[in-house]
C-alpha atoms as a PDB file:
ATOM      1  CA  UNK A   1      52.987 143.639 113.008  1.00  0.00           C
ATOM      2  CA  UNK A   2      49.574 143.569 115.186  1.00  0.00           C
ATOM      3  CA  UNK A   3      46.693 141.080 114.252  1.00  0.00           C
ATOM      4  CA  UNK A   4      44.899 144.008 112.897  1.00  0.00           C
ATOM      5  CA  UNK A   5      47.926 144.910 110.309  1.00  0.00           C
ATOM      6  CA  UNK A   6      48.007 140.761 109.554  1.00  0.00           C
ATOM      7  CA  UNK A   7      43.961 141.177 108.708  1.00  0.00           C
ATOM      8  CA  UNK A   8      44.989 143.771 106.681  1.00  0.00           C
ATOM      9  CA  UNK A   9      47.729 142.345 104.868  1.00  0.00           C
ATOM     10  CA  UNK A  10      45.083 139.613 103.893  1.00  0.00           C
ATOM     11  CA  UNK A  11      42.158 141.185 102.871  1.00  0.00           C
ATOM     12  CA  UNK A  12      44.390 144.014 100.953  1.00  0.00           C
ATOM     13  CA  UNK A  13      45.682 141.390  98.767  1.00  0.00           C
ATOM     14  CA  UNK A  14      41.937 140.402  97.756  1.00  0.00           C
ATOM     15  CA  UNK A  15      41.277 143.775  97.230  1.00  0.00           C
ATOM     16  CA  UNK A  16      44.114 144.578  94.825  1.00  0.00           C
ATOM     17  CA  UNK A  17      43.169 141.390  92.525  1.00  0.00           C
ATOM     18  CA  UNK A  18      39.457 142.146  91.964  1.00  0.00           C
ATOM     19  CA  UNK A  19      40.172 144.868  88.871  1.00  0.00           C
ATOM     20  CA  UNK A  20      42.849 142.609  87.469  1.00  0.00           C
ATOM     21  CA  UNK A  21      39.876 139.666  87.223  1.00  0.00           C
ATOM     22  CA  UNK A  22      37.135 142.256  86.615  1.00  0.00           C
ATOM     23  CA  UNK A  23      39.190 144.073  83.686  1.00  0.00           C
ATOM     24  CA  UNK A  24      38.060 143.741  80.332  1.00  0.00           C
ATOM     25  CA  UNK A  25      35.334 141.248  80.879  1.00  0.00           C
ATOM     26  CA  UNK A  26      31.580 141.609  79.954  1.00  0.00           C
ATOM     27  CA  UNK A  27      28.360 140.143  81.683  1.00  0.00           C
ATOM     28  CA  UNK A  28      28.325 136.939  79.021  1.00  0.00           C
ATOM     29  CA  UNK A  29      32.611 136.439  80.102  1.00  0.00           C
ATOM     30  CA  UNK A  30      31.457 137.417  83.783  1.00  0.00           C
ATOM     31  CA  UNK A  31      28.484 134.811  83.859  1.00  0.00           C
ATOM     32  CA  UNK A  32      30.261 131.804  82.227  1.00  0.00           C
ATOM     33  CA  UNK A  33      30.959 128.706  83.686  1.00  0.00           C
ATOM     34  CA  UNK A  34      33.349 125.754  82.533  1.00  0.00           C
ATOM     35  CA  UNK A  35      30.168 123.711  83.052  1.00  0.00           C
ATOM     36  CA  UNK A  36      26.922 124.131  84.374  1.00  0.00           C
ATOM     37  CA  UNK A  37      27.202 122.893  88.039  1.00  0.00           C
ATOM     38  CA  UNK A  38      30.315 125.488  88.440  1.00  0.00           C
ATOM     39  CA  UNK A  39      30.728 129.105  90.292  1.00  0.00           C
ATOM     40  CA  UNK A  40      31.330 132.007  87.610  1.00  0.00           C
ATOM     41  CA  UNK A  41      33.123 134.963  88.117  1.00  0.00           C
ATOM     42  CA  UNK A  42      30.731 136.763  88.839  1.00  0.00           C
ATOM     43  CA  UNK A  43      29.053 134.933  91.331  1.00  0.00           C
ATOM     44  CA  UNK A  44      32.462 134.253  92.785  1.00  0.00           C
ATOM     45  CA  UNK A  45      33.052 138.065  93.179  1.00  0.00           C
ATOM     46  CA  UNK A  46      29.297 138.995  94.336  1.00  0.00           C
ATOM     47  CA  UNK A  47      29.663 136.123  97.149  1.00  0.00           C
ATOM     48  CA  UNK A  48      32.538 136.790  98.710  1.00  0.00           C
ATOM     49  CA  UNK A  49      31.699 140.695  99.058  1.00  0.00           C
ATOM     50  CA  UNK A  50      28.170 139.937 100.191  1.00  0.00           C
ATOM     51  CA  UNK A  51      30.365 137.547 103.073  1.00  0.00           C
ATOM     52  CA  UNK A  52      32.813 140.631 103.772  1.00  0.00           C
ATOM     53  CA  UNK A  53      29.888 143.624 103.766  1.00  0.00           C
ATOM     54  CA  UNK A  54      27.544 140.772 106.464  1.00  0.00           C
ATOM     55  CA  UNK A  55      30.157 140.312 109.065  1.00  0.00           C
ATOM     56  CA  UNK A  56      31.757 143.604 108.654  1.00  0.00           C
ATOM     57  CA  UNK A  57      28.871 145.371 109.428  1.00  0.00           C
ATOM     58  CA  UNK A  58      27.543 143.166 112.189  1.00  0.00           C
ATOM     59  CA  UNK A  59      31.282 143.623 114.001  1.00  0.00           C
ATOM     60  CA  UNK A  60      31.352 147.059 113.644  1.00  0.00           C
ATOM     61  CA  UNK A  61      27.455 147.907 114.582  1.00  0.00           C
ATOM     62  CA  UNK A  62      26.388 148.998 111.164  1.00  0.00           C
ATOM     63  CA  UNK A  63      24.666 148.644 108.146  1.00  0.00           C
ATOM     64  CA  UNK A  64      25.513 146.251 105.602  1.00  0.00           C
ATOM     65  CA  UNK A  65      26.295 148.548 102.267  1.00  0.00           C
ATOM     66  CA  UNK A  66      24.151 145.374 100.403  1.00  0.00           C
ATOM     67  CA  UNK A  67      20.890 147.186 101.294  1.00  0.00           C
ATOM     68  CA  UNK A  68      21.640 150.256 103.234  1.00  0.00           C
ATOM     69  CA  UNK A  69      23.681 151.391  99.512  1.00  0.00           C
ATOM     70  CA  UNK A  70      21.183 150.326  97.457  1.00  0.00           C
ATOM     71  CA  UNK A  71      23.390 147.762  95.952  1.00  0.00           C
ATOM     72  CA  UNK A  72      20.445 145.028  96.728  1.00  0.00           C
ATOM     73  CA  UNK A  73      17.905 146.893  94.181  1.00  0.00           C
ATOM     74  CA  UNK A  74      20.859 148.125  91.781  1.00  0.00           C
ATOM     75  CA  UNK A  75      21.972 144.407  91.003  1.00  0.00           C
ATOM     76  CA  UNK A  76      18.438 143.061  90.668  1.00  0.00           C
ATOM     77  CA  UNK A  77      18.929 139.523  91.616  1.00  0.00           C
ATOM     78  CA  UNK A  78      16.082 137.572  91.958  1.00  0.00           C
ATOM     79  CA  UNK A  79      17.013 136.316  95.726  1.00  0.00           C
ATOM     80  CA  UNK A  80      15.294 138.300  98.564  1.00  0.00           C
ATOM     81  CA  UNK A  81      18.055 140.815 100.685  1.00  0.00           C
ATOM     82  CA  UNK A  82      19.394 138.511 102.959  1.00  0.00           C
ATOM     83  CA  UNK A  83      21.023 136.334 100.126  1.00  0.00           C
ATOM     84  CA  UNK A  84      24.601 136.178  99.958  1.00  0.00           C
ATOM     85  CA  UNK A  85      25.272 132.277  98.399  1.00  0.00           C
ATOM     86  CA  UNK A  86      25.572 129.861 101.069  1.00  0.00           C
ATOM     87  CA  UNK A  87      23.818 126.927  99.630  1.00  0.00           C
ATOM     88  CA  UNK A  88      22.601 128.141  96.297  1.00  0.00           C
ATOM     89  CA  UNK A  89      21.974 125.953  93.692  1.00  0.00           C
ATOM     90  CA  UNK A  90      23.880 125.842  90.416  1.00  0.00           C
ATOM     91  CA  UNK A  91      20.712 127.603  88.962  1.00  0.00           C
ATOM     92  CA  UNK A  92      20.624 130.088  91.454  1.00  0.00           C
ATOM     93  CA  UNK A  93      24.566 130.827  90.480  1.00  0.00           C
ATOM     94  CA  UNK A  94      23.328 131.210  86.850  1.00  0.00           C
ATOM     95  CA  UNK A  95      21.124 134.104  87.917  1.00  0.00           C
ATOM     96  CA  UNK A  96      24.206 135.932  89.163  1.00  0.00           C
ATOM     97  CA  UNK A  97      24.774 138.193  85.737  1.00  0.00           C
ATOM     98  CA  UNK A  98      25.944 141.375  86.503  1.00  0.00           C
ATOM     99  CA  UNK A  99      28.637 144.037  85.010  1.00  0.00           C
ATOM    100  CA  UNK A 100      32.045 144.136  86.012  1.00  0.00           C
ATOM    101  CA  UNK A 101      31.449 147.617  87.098  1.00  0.00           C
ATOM    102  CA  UNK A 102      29.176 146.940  89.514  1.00  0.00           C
ATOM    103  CA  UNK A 103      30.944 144.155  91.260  1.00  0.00           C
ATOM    104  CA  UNK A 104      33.606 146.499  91.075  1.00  0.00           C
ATOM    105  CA  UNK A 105      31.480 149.527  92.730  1.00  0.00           C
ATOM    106  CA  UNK A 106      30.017 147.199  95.052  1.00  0.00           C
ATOM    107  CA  UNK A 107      33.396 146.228  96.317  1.00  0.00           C
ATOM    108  CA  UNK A 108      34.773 149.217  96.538  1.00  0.00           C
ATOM    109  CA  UNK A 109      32.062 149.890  99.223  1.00  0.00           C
ATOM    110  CA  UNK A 110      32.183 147.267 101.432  1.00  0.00           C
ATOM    111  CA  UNK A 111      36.151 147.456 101.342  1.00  0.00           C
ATOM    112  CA  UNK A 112      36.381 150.609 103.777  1.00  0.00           C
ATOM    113  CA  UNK A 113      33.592 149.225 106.059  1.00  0.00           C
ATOM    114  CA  UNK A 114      36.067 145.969 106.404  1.00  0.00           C
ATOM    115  CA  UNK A 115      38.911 147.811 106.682  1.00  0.00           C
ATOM    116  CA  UNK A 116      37.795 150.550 109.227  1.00  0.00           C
ATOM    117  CA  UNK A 117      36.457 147.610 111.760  1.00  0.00           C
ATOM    118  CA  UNK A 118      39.581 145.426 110.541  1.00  0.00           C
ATOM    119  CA  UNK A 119      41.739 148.639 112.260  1.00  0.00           C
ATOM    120  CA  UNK A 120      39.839 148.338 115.250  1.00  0.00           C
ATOM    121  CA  UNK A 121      40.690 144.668 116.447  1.00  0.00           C
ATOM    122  CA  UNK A 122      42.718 143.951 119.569  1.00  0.00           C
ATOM    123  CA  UNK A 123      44.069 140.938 120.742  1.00  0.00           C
ATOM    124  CA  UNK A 124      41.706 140.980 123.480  1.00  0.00           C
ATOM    125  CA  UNK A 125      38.455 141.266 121.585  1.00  0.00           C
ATOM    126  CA  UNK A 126      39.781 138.056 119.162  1.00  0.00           C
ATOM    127  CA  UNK A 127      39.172 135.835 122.419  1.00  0.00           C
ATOM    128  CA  UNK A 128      35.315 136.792 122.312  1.00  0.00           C
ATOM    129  CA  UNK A 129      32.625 134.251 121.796  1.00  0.00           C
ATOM    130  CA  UNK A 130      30.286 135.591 118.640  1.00  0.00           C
ATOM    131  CA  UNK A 131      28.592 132.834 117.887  1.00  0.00           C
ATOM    132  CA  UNK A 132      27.661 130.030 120.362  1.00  0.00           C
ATOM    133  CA  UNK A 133      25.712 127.409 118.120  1.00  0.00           C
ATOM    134  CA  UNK A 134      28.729 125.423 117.546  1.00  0.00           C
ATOM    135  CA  UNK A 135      30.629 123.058 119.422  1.00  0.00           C
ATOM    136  CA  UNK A 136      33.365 124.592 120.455  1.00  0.00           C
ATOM    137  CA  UNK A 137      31.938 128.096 120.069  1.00  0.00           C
ATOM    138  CA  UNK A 138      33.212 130.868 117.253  1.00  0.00           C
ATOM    139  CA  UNK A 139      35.367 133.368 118.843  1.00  0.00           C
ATOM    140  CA  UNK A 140      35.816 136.765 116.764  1.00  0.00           C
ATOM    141  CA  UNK A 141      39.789 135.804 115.555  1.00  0.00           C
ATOM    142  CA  UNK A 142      38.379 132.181 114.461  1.00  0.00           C
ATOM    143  CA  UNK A 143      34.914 133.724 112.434  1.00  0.00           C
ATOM    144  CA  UNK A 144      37.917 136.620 110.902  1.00  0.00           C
ATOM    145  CA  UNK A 145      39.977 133.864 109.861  1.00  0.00           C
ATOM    146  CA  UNK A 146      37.436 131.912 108.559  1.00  0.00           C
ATOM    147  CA  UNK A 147      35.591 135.079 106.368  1.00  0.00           C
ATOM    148  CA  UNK A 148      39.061 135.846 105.505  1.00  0.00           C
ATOM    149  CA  UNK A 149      39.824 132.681 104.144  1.00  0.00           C
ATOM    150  CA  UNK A 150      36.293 132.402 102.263  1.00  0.00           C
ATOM    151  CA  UNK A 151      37.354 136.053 100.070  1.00  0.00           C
ATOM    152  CA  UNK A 152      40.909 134.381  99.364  1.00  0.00           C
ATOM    153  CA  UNK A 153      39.224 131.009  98.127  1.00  0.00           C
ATOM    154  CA  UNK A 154      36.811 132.399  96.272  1.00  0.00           C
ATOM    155  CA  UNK A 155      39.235 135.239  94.779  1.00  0.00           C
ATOM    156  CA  UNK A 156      41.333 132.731  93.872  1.00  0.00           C
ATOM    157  CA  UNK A 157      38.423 130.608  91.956  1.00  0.00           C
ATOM    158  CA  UNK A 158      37.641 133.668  90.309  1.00  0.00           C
ATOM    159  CA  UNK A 159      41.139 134.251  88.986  1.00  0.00           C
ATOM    160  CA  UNK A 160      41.465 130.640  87.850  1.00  0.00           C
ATOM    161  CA  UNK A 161      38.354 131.211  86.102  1.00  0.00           C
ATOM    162  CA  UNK A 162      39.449 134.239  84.411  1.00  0.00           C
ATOM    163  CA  UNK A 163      43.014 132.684  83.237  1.00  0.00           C
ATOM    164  CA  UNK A 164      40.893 129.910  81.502  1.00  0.00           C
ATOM    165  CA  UNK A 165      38.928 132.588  79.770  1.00  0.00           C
ATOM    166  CA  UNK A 166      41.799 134.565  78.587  1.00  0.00           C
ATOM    167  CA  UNK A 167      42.693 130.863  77.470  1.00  0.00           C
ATOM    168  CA  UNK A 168      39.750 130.318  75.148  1.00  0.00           C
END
């Protein structure tokens, strides 16, 4: 197995769990929080592909599918573009009420931009500095690992989440 099969093995197994926590659920079950300072599903789900469709695009050289798909206007948040969660507040997170549909369909959009620049990495590339502001600088493999990480965490929360409301 190459590190680009290994990336794929990881973000493939996010990928198959977001219909399993999407299915059935409505915006009120999507939205809900065990209390009011927590992350809800949907938020959980919107974050993590807003994370994947940001640094997939900038590695690859395009787009992100958030605005160049119209997925920006189509959700109707009431953050500017560039939003994607970092350091939201807990009202912010309540904003975040959306179908399961189009988390779903906005997903399912970013996934083959990840996956076609996920085929792409070599070894060699890994080793590259992308982001110099920290001490030691990011290299490509580290910022992968760490965006990779962020979409199992936040899957994961999201599942939890949903086995508590099947629970209820």
């Amino acid at each position: 197995m190459d590190v680009a099969d290994l990336y794929l093995e990881a973000t493939g197994r996010v990928t198959e769990q977001v219909p399993q926590v999407l299915d059935g659920l409505d915006i009120d079950d999507l939205a809900w929080r065990p209390e009011p300072g927590a992350n809800s599903i949907a938020w959980l789900l919107w974050h993590l592909t807003r994370i994947a469709d940001e640094y997939s695009a900038v590695y690859a050289g395009t787009e992100a599918r958030w605005v160049a798909g119209g997925w920006y206007e189509r959700f109707a948040l009431p953050f500017g573009p560039e939003a994607h969660g970092y350091g939201q507040t807990a009202e912010e997170v309540a904003q975040v009420r959306v179908s399961g549909e189009l988390l779903a369909g906005y997903y399912a959009d970013v996934e083959p931009v990840l996956v076609g620049f996920l085929r792409t990495v070599d070894p060699v590339a890994l080793d590259q500095v992308v982001d110099d502001a920290y001490d030691p600088p990011v290299t490509l493999g580290v910022r992968m690992v760490s965006i990779i990480d962020d979409m199992v965490q936040h899957m994961a929360q999201a599942a939890y989440l949903r086995g508590i409301l099947d629970r209820r």
